[in-house]
PDB file of N, CA and C in Angstrom:
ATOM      1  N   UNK A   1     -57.217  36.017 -38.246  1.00  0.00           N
ATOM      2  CA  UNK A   1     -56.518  36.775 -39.262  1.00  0.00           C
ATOM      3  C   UNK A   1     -56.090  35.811 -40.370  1.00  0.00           C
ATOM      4  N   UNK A   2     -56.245  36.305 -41.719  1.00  0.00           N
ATOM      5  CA  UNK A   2     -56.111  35.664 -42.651  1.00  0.00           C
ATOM      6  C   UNK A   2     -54.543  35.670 -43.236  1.00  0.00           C
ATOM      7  N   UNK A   3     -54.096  34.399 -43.505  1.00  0.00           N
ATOM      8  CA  UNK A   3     -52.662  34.420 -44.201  1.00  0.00           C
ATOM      9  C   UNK A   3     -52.013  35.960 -45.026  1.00  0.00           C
ATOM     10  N   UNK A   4     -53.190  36.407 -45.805  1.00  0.00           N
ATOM     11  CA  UNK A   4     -52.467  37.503 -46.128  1.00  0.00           C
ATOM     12  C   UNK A   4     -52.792  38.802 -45.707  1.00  0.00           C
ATOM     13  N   UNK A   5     -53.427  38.947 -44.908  1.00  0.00           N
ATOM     14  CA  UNK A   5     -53.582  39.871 -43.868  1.00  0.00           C
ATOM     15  C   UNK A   5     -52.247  39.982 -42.802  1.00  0.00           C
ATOM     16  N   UNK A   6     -52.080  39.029 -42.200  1.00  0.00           N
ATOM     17  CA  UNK A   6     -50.758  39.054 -41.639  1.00  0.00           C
ATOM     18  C   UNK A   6     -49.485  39.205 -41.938  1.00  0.00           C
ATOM     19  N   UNK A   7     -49.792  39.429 -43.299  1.00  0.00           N
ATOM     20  CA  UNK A   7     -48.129  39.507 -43.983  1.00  0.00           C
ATOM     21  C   UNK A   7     -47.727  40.716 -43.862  1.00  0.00           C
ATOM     22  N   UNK A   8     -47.514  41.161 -42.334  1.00  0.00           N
ATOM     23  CA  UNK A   8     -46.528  42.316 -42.403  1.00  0.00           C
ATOM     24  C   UNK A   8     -45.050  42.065 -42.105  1.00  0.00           C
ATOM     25  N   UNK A   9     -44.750  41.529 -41.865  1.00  0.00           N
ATOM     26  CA  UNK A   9     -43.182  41.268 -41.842  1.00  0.00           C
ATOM     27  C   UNK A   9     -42.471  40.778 -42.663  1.00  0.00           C
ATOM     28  N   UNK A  10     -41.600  40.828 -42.776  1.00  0.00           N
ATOM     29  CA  UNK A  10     -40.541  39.857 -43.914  1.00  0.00           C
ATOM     30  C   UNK A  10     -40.577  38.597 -43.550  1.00  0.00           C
ATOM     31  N   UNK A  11     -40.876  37.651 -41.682  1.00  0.00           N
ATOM     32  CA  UNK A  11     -40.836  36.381 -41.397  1.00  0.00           C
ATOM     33  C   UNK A  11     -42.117  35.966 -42.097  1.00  0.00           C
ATOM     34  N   UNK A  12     -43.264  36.423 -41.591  1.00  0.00           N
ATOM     35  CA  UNK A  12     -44.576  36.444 -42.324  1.00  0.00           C
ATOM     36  C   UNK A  12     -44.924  36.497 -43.859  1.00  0.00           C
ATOM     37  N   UNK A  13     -44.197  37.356 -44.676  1.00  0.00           N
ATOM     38  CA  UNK A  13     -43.959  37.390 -46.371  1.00  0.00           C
ATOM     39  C   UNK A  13     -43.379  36.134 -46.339  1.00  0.00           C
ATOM     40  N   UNK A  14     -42.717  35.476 -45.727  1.00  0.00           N
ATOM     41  CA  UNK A  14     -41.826  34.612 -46.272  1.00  0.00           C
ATOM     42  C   UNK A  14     -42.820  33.193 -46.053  1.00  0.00           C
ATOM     43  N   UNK A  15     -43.411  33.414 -44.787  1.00  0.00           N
ATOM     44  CA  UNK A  15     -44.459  31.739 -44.514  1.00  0.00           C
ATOM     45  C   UNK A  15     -45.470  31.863 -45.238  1.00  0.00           C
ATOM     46  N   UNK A  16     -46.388  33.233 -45.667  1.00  0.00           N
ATOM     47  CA  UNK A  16     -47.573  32.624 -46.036  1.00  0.00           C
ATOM     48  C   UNK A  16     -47.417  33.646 -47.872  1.00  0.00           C
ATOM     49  N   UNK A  17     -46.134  34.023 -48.285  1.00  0.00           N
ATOM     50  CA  UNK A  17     -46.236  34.400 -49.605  1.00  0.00           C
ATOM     51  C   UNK A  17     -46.889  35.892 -49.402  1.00  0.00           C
ATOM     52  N   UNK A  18     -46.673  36.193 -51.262  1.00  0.00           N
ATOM     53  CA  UNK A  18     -47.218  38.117 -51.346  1.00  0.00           C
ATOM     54  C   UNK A  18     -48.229  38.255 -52.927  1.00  0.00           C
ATOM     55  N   UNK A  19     -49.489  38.133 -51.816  1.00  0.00           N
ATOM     56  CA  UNK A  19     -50.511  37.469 -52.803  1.00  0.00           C
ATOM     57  C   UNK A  19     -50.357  38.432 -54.541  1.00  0.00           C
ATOM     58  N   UNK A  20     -50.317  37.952 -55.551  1.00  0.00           N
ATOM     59  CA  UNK A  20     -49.919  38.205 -56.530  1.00  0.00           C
ATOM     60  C   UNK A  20     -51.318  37.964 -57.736  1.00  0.00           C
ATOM     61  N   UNK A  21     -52.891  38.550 -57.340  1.00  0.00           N
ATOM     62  CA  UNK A  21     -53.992  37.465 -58.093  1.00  0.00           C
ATOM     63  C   UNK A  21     -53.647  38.221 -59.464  1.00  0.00           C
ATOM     64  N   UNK A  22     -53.479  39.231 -59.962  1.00  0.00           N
ATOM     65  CA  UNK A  22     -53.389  39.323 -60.884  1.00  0.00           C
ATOM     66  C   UNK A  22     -51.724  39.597 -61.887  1.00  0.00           C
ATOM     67  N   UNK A  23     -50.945  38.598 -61.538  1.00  0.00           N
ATOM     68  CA  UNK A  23     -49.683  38.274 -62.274  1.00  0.00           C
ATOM     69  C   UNK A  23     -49.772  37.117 -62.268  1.00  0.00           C
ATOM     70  N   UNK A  24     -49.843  36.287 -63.885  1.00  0.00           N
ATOM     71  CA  UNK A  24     -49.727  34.805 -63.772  1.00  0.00           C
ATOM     72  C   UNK A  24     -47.622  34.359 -63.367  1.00  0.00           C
ATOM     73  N   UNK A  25     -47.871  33.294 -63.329  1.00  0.00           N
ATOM     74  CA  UNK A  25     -46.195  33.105 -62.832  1.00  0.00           C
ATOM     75  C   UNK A  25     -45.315  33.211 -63.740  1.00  0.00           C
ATOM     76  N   UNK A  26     -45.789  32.972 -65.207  1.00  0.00           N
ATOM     77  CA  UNK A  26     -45.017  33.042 -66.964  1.00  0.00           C
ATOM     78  C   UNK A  26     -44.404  35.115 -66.086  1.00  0.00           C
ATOM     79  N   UNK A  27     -45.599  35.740 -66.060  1.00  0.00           N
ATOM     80  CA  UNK A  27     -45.462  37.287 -66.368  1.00  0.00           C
ATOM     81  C   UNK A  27     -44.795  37.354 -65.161  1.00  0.00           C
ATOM     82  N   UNK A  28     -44.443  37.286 -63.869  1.00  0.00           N
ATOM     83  CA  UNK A  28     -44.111  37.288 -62.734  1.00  0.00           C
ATOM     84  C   UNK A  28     -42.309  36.906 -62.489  1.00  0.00           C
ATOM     85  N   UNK A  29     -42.032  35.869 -63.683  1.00  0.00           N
ATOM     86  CA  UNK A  29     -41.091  35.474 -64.083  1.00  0.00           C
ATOM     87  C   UNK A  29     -40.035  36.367 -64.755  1.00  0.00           C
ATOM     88  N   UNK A  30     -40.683  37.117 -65.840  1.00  0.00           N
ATOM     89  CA  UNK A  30     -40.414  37.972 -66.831  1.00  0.00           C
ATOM     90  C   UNK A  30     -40.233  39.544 -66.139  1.00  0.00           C
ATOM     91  N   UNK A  31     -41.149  39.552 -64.643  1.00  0.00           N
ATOM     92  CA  UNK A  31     -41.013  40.701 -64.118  1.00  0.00           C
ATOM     93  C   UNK A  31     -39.591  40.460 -63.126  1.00  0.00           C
ATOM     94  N   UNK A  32     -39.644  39.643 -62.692  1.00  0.00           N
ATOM     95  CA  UNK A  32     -38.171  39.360 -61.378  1.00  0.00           C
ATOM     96  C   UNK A  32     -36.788  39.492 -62.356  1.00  0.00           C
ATOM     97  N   UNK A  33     -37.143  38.885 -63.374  1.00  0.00           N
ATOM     98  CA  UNK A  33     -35.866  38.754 -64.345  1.00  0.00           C
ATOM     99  C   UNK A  33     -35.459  40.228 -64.462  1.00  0.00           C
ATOM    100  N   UNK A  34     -36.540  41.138 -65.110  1.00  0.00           N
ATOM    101  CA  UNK A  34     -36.227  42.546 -65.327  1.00  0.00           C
ATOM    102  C   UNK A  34     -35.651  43.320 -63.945  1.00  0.00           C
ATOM    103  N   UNK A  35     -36.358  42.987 -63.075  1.00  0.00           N
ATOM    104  CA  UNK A  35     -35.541  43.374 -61.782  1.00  0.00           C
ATOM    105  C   UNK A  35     -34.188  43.346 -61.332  1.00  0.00           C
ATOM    106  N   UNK A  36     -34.127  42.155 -61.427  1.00  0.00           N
ATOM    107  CA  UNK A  36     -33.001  41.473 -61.211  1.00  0.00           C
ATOM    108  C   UNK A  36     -31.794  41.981 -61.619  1.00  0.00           C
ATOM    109  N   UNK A  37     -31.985  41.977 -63.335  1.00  0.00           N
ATOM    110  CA  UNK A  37     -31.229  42.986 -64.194  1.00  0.00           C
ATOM    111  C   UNK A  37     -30.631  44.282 -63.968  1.00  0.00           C
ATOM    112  N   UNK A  38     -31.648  44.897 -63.384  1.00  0.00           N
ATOM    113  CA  UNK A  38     -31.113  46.276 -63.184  1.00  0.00           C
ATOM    114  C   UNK A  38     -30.733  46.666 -62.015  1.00  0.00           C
ATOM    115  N   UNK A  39     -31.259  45.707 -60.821  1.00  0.00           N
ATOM    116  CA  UNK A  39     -29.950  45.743 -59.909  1.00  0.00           C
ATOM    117  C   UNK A  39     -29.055  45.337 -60.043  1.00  0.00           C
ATOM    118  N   UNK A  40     -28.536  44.195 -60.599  1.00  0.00           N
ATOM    119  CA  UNK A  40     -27.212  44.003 -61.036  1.00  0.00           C
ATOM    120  C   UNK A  40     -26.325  44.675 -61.874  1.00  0.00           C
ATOM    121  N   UNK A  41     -27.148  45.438 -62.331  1.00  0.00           N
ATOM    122  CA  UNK A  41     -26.147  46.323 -63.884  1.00  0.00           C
ATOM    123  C   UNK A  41     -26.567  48.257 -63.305  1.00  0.00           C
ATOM    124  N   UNK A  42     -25.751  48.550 -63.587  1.00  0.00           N
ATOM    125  CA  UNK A  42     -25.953  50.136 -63.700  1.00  0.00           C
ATOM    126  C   UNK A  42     -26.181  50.821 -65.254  1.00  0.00           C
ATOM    127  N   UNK A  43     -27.035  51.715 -64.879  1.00  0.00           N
ATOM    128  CA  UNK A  43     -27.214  52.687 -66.132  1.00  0.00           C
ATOM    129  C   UNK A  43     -26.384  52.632 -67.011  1.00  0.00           C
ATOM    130  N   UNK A  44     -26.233  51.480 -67.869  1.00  0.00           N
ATOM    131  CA  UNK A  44     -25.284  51.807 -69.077  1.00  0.00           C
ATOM    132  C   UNK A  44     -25.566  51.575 -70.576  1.00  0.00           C
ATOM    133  N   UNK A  45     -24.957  51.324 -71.463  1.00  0.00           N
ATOM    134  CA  UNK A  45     -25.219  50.924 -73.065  1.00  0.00           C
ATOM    135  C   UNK A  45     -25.960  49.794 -73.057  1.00  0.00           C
ATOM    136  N   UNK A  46     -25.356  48.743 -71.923  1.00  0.00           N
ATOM    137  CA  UNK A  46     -25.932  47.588 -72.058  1.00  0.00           C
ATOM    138  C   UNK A  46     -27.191  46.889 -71.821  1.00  0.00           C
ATOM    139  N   UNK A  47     -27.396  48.018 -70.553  1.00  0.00           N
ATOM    140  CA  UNK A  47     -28.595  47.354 -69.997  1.00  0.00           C
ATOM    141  C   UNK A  47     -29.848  48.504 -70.707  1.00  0.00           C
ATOM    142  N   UNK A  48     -29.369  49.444 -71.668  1.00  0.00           N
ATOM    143  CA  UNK A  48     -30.627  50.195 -72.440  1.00  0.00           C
ATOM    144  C   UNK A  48     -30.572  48.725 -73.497  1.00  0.00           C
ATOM    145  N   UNK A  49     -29.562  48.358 -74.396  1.00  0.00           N
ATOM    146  CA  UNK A  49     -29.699  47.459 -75.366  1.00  0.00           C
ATOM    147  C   UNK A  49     -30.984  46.350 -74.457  1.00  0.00           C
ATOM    148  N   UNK A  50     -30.434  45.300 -73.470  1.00  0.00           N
ATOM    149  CA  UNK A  50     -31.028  44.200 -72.965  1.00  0.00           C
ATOM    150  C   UNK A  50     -32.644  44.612 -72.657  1.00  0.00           C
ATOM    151  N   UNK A  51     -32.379  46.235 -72.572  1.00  0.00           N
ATOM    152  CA  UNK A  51     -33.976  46.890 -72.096  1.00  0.00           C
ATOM    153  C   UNK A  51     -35.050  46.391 -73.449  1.00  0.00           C
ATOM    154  N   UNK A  52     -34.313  46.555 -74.538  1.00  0.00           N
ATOM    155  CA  UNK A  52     -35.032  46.661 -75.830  1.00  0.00           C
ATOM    156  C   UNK A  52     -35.228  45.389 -76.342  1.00  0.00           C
ATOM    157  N   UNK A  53     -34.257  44.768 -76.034  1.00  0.00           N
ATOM    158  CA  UNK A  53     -34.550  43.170 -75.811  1.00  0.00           C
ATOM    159  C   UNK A  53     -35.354  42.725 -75.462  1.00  0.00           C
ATOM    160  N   UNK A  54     -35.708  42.834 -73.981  1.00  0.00           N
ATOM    161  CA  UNK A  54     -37.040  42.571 -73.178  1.00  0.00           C
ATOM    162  C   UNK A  54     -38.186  42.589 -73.609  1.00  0.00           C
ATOM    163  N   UNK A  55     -38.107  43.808 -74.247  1.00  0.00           N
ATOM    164  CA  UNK A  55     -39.528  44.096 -74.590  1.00  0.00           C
ATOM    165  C   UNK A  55     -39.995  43.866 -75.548  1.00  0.00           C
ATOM    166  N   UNK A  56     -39.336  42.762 -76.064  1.00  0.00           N
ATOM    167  CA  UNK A  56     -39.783  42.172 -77.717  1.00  0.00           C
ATOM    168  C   UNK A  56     -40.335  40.771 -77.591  1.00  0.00           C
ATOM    169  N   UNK A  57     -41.713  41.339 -77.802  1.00  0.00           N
ATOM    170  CA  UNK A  57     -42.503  40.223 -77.149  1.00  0.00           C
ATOM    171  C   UNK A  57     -43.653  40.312 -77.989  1.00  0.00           C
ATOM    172  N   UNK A  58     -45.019  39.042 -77.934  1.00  0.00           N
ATOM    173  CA  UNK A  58     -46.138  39.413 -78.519  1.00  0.00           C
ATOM    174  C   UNK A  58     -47.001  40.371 -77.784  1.00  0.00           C
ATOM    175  N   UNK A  59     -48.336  40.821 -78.329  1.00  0.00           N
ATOM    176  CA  UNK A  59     -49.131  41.822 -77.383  1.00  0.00           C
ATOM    177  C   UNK A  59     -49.779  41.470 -76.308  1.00  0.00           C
ATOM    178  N   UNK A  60     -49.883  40.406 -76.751  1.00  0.00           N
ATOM    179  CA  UNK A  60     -50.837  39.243 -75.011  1.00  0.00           C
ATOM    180  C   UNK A  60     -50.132  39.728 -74.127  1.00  0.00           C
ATOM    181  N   UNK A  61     -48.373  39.561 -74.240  1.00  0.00           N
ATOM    182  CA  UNK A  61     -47.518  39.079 -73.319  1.00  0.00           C
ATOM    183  C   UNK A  61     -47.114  40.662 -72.553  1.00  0.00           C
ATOM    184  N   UNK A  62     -47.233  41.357 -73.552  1.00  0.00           N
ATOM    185  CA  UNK A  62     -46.915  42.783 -73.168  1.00  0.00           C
ATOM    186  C   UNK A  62     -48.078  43.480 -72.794  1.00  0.00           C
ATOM    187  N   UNK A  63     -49.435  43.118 -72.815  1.00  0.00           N
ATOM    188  CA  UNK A  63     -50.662  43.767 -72.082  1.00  0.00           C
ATOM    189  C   UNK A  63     -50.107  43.182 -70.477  1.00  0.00           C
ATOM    190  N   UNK A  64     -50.446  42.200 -70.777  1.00  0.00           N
ATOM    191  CA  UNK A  64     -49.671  41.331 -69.035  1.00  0.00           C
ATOM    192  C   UNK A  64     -48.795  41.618 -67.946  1.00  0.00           C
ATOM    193  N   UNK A  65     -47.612  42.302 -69.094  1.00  0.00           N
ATOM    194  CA  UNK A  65     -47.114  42.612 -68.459  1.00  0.00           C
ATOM    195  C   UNK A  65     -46.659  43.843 -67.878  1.00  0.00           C
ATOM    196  N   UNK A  66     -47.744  44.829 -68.813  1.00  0.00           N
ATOM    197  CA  UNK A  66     -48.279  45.963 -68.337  1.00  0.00           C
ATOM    198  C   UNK A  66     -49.050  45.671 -66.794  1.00  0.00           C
ATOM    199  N   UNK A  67     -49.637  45.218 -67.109  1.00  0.00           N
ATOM    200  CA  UNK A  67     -50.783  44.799 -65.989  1.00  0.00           C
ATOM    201  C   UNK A  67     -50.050  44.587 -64.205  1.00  0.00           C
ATOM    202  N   UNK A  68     -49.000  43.770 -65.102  1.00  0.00           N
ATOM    203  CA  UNK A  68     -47.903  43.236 -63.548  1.00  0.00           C
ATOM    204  C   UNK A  68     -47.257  44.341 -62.758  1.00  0.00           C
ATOM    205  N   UNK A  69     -46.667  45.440 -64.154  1.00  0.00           N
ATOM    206  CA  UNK A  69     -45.951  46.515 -63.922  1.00  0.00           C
ATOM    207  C   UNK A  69     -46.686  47.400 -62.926  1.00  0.00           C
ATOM    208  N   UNK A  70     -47.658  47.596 -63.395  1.00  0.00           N
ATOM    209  CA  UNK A  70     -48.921  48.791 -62.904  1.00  0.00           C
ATOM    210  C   UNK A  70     -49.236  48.143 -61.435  1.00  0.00           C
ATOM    211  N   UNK A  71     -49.525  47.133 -61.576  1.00  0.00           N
ATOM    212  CA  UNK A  71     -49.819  46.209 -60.381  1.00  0.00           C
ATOM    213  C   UNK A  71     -48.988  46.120 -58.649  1.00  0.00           C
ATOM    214  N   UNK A  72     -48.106  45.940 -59.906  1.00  0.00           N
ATOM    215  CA  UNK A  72     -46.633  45.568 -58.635  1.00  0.00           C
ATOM    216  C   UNK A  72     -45.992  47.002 -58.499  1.00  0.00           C
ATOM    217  N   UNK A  73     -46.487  48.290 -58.774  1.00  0.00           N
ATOM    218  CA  UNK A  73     -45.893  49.697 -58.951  1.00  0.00           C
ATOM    219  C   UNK A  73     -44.747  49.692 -59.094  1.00  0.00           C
ATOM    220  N   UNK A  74     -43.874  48.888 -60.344  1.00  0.00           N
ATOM    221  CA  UNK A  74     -42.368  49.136 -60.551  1.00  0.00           C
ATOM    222  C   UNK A  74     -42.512  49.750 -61.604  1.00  0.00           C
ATOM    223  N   UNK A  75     -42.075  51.816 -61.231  1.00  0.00           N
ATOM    224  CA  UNK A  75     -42.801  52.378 -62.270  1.00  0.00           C
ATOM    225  C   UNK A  75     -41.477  52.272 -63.843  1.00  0.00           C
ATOM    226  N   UNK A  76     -40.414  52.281 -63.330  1.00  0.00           N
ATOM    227  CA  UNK A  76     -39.307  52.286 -64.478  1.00  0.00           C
ATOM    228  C   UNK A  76     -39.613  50.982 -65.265  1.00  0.00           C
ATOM    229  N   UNK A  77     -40.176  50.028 -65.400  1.00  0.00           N
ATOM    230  CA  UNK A  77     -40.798  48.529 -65.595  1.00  0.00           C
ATOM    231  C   UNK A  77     -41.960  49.197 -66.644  1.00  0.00           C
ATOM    232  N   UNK A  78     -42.889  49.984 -66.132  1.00  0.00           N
ATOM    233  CA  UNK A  78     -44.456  50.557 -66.269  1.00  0.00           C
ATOM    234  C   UNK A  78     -44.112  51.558 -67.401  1.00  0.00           C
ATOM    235  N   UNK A  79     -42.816  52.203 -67.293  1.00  0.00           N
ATOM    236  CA  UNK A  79     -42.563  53.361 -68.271  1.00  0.00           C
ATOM    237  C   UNK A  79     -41.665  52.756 -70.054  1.00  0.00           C
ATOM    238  N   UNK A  80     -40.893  51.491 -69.632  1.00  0.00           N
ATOM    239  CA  UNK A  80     -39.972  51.100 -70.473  1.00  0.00           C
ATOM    240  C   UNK A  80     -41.290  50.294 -71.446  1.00  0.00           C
ATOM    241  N   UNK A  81     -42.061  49.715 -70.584  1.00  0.00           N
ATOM    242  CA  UNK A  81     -43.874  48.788 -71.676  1.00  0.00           C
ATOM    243  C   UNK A  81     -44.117  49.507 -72.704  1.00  0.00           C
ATOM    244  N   UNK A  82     -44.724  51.134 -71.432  1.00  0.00           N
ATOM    245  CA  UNK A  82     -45.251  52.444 -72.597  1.00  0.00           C
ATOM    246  C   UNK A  82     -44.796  52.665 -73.596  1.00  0.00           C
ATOM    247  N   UNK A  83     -43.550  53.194 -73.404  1.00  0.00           N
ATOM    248  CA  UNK A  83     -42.668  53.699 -74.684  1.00  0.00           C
ATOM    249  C   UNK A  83     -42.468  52.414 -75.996  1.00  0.00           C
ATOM    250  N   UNK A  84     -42.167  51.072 -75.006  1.00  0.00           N
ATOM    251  CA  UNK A  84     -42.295  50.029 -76.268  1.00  0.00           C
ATOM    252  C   UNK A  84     -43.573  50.302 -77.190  1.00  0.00           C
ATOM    253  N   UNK A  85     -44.437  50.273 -76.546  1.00  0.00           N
ATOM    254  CA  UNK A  85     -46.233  50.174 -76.818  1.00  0.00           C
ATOM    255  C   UNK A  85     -46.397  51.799 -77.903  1.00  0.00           C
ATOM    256  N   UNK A  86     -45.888  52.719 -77.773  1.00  0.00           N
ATOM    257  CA  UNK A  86     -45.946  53.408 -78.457  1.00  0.00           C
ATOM    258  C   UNK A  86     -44.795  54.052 -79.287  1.00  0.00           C
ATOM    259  N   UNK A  87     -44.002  53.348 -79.354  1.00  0.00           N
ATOM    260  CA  UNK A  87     -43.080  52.819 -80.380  1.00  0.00           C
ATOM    261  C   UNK A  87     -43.539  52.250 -81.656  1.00  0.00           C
ATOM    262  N   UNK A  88     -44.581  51.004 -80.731  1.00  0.00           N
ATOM    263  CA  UNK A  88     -44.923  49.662 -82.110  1.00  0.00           C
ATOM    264  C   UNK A  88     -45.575  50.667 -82.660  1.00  0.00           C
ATOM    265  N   UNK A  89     -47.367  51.855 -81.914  1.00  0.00           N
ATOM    266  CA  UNK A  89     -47.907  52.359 -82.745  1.00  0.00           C
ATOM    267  C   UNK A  89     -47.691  53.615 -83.915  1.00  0.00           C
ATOM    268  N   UNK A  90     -46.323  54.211 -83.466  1.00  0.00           N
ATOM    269  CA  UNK A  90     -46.034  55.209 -84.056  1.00  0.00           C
ATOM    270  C   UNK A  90     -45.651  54.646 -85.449  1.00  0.00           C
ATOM    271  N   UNK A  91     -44.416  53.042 -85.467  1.00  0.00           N
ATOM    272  CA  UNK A  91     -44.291  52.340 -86.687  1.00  0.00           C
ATOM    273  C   UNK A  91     -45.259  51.811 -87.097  1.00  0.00           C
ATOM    274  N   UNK A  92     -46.449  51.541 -86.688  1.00  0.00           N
ATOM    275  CA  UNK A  92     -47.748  51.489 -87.854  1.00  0.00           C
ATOM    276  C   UNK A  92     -48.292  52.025 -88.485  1.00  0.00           C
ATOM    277  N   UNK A  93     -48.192  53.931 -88.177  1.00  0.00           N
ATOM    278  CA  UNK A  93     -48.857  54.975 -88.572  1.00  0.00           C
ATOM    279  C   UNK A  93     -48.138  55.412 -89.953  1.00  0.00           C
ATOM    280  N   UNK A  94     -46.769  54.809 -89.856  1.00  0.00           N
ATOM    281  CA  UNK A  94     -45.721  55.095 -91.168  1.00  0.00           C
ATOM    282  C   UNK A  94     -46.144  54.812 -92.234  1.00  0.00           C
TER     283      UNK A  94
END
């Protein structure tokens, strides 16, 4: 059995890792942070502001991290990209 084949447990996640091939560690970084965030904070003014924050980024960085979102199924992550992403295009159409 292969290292990540065996990763069913949390002792096992923890010895051989939670294979990640398509999140580089820059985007992986940027995804834990966002996590992180919103367990620590509840639904409020602040953490919509820090939301909008986040997501001000170039398009490389925000295809990526689409990619991570979709990837890693953190869909509130996957939904806050979208709306950025069609935000930027609606202010181009102006």
């Amino acid at each position: 059995m292969t290292p990540r084949a065996s990763c069913s447990t949390r002792v096992s996640c923890a010895e051989f890792g939670i294979p990640t091939p398509n999140v580089s560690s820059a985007i992986l970084v940027k995804v834990l942070g966002y996590c992180k965030k919103h367990v620590e904070s509840s639904k409020d003014e602040h953490l919509t502001a820090w939301d909008a924050e986040f997501v001000i980024m170039d398009k490389s960085m925000l295809l990526d991290l689409t990619v991570a979102a979709n990837y890693l199924d953190i869909k509130d992550l996957l939904e806050l990209i979208c709306q950025a992403v069609a935000t930027r295009v609606l202010r181009r159409l102006d």
